[in-house]
N, C-alpha and C. Protein backbone atom coordinates (compact mmCIF):
# COMPACT_ATOMS: atom_id res chain seq x y z
N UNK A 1 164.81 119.86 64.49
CA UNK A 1 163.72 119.86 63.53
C UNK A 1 162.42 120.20 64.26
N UNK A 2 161.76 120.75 63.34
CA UNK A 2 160.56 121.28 64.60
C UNK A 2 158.84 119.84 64.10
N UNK A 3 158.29 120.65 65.03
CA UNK A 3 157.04 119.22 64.59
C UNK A 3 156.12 119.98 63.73
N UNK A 4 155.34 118.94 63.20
CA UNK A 4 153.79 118.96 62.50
C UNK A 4 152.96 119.23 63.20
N UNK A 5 151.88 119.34 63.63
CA UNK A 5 150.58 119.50 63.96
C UNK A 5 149.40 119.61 62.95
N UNK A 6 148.94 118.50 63.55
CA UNK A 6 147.65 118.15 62.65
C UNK A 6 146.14 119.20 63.25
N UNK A 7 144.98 118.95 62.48
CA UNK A 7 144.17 119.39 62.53
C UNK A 7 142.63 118.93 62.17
N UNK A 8 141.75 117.94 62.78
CA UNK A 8 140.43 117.44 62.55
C UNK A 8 139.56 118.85 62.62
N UNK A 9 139.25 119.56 62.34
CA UNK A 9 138.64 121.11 62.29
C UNK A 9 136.94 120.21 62.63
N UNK A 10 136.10 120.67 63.64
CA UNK A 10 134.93 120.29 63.82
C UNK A 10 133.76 121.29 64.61
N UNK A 11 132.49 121.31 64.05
CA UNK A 11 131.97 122.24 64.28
C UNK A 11 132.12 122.37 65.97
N UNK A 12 131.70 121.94 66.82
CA UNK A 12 131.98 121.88 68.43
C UNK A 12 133.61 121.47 69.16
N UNK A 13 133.95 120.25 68.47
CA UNK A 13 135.07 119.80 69.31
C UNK A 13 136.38 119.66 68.27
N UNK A 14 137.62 119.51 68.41
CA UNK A 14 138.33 119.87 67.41
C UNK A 14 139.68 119.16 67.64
N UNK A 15 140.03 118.03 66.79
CA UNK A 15 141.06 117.16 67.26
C UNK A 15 142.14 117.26 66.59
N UNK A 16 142.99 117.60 67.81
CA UNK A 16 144.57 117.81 67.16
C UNK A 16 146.01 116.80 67.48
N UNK A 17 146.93 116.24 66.65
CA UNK A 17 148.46 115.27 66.31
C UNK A 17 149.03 116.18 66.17
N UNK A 18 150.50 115.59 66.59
CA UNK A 18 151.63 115.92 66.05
C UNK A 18 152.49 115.15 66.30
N UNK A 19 153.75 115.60 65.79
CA UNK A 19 154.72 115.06 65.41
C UNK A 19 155.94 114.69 66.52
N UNK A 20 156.73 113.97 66.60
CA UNK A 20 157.93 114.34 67.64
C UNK A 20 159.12 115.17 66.66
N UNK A 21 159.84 115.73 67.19
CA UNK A 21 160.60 116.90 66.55
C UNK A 21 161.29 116.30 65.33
N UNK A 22 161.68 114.82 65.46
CA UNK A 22 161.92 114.46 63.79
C UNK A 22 160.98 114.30 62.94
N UNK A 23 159.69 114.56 63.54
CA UNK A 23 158.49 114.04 62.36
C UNK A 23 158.84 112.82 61.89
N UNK A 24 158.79 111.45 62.52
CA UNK A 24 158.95 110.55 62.63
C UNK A 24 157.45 109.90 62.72
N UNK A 25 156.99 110.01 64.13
CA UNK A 25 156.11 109.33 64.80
C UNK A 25 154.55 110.53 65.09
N UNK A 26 153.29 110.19 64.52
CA UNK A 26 152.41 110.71 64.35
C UNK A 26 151.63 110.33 66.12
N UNK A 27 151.24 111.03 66.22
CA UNK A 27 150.31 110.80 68.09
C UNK A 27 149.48 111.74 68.05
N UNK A 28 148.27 111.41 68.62
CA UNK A 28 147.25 112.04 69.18
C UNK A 28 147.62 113.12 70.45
N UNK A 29 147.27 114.68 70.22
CA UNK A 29 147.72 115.40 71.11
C UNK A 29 146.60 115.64 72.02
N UNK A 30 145.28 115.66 72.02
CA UNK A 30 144.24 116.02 72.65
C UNK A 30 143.10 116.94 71.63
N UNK A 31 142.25 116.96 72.22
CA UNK A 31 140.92 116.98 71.51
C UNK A 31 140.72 118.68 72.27
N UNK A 32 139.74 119.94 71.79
CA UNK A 32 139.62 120.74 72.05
C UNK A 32 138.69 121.38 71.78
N UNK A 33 137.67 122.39 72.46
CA UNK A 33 136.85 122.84 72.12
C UNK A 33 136.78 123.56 70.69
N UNK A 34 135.86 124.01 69.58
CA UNK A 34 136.48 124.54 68.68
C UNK A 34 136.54 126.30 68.65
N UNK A 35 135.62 126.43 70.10
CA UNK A 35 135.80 127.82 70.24
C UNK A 35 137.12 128.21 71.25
N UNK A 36 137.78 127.11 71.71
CA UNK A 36 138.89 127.32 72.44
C UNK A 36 139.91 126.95 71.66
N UNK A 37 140.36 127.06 70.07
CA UNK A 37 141.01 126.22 69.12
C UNK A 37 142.45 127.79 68.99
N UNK A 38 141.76 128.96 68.57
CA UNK A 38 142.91 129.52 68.10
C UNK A 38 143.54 130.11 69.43
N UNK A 39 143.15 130.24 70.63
CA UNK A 39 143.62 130.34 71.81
C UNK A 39 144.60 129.30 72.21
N UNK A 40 144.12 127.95 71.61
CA UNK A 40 145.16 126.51 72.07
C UNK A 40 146.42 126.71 71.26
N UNK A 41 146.32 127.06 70.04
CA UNK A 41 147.20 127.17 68.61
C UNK A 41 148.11 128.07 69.61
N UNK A 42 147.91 129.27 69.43
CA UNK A 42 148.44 130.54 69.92
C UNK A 42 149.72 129.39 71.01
N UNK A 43 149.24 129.12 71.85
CA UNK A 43 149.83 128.57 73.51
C UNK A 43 150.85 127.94 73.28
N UNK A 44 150.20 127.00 72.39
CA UNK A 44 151.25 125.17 71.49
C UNK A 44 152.48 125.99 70.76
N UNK A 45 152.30 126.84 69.88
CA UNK A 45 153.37 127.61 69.00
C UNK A 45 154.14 128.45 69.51
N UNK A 46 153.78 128.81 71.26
CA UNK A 46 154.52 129.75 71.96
C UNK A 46 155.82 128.82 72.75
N UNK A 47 155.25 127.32 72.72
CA UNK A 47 156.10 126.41 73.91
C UNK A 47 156.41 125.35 72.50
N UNK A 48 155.99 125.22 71.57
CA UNK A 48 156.46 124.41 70.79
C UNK A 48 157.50 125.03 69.53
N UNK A 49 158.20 124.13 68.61
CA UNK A 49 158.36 124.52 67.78
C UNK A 49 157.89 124.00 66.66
N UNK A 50 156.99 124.66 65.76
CA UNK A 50 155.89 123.82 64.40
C UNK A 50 156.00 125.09 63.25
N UNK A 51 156.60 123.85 62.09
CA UNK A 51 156.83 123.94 60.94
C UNK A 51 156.10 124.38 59.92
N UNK A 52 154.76 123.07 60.50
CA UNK A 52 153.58 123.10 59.47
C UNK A 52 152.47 122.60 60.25
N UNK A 53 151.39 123.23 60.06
CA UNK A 53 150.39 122.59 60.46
C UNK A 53 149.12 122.26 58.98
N UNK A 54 148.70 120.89 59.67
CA UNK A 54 148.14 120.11 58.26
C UNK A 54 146.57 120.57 58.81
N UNK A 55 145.66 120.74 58.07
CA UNK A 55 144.25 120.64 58.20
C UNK A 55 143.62 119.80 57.30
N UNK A 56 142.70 119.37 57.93
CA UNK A 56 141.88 118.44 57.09
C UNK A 56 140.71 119.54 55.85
N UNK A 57 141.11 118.20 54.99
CA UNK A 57 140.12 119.06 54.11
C UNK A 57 138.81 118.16 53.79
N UNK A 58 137.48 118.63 54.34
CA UNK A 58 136.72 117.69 54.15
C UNK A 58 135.50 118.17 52.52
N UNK A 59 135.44 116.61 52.13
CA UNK A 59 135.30 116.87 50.74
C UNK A 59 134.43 115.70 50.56
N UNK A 60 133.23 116.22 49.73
CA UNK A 60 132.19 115.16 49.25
C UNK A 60 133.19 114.53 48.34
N UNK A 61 131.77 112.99 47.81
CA UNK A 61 132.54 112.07 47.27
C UNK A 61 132.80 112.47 45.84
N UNK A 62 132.45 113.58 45.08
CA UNK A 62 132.90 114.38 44.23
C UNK A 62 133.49 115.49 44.15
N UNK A 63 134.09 115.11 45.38
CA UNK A 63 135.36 116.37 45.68
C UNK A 63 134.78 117.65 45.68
N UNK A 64 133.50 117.72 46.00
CA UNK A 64 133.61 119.47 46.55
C UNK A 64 133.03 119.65 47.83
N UNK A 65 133.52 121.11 48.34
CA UNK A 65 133.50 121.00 49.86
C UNK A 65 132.46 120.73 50.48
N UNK A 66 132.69 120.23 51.35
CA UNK A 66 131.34 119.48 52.58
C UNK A 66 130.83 120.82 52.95
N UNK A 67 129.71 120.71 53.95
CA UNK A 67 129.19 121.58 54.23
C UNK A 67 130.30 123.12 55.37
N UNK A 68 131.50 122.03 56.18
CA UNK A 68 131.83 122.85 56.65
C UNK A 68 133.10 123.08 56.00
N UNK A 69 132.99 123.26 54.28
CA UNK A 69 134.15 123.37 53.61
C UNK A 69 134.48 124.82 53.92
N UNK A 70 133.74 125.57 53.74
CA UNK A 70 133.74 127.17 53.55
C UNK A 70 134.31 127.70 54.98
N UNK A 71 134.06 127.32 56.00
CA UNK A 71 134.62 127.41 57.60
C UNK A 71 135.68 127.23 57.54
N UNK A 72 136.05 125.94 57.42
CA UNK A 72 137.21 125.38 57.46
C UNK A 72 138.54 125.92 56.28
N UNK A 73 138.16 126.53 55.45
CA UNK A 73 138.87 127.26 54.18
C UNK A 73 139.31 128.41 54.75
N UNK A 74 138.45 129.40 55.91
CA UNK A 74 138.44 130.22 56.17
C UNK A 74 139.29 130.79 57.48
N UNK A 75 139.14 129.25 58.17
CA UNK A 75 140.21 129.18 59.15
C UNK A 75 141.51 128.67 59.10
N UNK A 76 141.54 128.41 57.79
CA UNK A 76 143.09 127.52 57.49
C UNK A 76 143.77 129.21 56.58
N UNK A 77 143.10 129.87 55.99
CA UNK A 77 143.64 131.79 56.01
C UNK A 77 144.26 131.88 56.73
N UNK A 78 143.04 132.07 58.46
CA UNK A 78 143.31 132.88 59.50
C UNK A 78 144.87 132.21 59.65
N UNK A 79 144.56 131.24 59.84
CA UNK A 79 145.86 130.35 60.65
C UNK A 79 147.04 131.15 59.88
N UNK A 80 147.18 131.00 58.58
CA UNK A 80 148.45 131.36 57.51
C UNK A 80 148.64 133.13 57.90
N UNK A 81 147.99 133.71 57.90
CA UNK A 81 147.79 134.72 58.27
C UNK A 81 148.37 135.46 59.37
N UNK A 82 147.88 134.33 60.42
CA UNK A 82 147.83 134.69 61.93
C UNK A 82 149.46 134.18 62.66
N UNK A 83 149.58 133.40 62.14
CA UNK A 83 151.65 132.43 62.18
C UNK A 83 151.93 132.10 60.51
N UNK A 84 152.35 133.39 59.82
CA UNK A 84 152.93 133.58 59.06
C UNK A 84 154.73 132.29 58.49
N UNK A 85 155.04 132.21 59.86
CA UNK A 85 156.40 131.25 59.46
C UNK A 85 156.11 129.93 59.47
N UNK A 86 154.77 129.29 59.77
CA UNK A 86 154.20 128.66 59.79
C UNK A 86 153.24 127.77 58.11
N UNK A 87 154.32 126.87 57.60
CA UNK A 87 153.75 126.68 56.67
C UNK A 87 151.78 125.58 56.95
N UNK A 88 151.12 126.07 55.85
CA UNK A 88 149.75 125.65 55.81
C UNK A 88 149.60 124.62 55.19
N UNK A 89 148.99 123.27 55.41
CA UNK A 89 148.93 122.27 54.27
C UNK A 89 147.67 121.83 54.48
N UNK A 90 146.96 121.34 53.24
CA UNK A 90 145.31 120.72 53.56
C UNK A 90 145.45 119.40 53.09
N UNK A 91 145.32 118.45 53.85
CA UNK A 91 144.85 116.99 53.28
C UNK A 91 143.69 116.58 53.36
N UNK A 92 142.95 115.55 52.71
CA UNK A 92 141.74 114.80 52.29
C UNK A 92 141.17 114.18 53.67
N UNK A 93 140.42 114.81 54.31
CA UNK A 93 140.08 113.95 55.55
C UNK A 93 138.90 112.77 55.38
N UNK A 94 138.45 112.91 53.98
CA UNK A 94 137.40 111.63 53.62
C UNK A 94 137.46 110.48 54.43
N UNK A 95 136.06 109.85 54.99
CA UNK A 95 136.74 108.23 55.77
C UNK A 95 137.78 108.65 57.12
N UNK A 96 138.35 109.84 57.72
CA UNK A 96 138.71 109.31 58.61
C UNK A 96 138.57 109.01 60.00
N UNK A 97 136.78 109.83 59.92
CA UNK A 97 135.93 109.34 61.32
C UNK A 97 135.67 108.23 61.47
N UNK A 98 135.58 107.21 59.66
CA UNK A 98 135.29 105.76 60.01
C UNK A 98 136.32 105.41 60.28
N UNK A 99 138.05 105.72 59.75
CA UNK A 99 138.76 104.63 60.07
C UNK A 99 139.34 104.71 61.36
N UNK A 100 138.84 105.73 62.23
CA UNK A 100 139.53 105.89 63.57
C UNK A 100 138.07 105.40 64.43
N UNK A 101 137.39 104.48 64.19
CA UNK A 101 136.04 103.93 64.52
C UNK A 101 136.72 102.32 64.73
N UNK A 102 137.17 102.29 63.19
CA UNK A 102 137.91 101.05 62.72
C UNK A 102 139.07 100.54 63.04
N UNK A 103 140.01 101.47 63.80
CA UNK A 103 141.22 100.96 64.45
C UNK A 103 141.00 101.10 66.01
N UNK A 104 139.87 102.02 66.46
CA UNK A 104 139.37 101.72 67.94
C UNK A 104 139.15 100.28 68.33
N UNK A 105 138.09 99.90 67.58
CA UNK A 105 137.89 98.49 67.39
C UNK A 105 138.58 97.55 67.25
N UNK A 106 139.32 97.98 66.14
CA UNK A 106 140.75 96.56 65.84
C UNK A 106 141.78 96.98 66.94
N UNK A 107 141.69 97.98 67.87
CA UNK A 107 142.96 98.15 68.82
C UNK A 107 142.12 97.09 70.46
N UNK A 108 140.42 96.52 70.11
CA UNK A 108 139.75 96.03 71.12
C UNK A 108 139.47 97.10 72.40
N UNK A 109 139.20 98.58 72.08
CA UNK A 109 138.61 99.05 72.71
C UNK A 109 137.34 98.44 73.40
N UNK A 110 136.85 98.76 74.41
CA UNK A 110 135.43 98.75 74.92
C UNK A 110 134.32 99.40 73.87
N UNK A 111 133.22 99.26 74.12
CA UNK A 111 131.88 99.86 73.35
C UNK A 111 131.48 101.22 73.49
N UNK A 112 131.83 101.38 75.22
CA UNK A 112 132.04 102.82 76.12
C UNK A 112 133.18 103.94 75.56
N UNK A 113 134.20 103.34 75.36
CA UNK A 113 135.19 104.13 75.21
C UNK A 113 135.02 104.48 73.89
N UNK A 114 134.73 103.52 72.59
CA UNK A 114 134.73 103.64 71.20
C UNK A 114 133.43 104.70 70.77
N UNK A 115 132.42 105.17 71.79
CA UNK A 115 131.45 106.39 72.01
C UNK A 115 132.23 107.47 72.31
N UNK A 116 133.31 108.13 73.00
CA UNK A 116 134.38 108.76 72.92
C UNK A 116 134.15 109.40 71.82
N UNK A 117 133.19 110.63 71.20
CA UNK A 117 133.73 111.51 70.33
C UNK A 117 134.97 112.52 70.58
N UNK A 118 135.43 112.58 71.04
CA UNK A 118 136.92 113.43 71.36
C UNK A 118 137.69 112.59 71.03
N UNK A 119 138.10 111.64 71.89
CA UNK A 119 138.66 110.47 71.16
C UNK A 119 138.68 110.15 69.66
N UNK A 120 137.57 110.26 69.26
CA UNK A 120 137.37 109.31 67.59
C UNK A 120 138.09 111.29 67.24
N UNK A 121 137.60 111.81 67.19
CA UNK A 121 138.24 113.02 66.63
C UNK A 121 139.79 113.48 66.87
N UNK A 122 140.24 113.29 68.20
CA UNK A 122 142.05 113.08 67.87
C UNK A 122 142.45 111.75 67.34
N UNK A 123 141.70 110.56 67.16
CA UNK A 123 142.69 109.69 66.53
C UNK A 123 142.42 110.05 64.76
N UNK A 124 141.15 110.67 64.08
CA UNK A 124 141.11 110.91 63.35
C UNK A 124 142.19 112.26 62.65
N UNK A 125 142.37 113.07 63.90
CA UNK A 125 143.64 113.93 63.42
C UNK A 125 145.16 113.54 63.69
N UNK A 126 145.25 111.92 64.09
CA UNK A 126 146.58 111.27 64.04
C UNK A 126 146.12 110.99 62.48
N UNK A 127 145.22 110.01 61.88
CA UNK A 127 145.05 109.81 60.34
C UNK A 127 145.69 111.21 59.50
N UNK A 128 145.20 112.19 59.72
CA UNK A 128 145.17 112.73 58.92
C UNK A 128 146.91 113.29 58.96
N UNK A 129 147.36 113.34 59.79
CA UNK A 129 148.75 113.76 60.22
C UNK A 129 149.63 112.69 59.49
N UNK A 130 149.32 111.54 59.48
CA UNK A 130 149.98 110.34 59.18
C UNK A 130 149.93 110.13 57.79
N UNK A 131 148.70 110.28 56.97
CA UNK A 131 148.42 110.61 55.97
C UNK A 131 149.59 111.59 55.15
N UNK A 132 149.38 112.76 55.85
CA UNK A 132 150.42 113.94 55.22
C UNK A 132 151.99 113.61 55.23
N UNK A 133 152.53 112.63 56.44
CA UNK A 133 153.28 112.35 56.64
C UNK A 133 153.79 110.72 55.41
N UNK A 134 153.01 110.03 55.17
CA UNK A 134 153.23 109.47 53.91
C UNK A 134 153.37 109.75 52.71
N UNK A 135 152.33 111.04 52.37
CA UNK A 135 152.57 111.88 50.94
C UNK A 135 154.07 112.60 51.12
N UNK A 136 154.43 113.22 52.41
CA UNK A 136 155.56 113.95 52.06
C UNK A 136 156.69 112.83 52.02
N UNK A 137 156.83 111.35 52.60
CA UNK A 137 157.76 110.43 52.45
C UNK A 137 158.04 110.03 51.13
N UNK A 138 156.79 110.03 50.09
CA UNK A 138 156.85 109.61 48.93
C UNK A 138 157.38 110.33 48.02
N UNK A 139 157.40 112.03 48.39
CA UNK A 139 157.34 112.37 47.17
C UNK A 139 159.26 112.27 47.22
């Protein structure tokens, strides 16, 4: 079975999960520049094998796109586009810079480490991976 790969899409730094080959278990893969993002993709899909990759979809609290909706719409194309066998999925990334703030904390991180924006941005693209990974358990 091949894995997931998630996607925190961010204007500078850019945090990416995935899956272990049963898509079982959601993990933080590392955090990445976002101008070094479709160069990383490219590398991961050459040594990995991925199914689907999830992107976050970030969305005001009346559901229309945030400011970097239109970017992020635009690079979730390229992606479909660019790895064709590669299915595309967008989930709701609302809340998940706070709740990967919120399980830093409840995991008793330090104060130092919980400043870690790379950090808060791959555990926020384990949320969002984990997320996708519950909707597809349910349905």
């Amino acid at each position: 079975m091949a894995r997931v790969l998630a996607i925190d899409y961010g204007k500078k730094r850019t945090g990416i999960a995935v899956t272990d080959p049963l898509q079982i278990i959601a993990s933080g893969l590392q955090t990445v520049s976002t101008g070094e993002l479709n160069g990383f993709l490219e590398r991961y899909l050459q040594e990995e094998e991925v199914s689907t990759i999830v992107i976050g979809e970030p969305k005001q609290m009346d559901y229309t796109d945030s400011e970097l909706g239109g970017e992020i719409n635009a690079f979730a194309e390229a992606v479909q586009l660019k790895f064709p066998n590669v299915l595309v999925e967008r989930v709701d990334e609302r809340f998940t810079s706070k709740m990967a703030h919120a399980s830093m904390l409840a995991s008793g991180m330090k104060k130092k480490q919980r400043r870690n924006k790379a950090l808060v941005d791959e555990i926020a693209a384990t949320i969002i991976l984990q997320t996708y990974l519950d909707r597809k358990q349910a349905i």
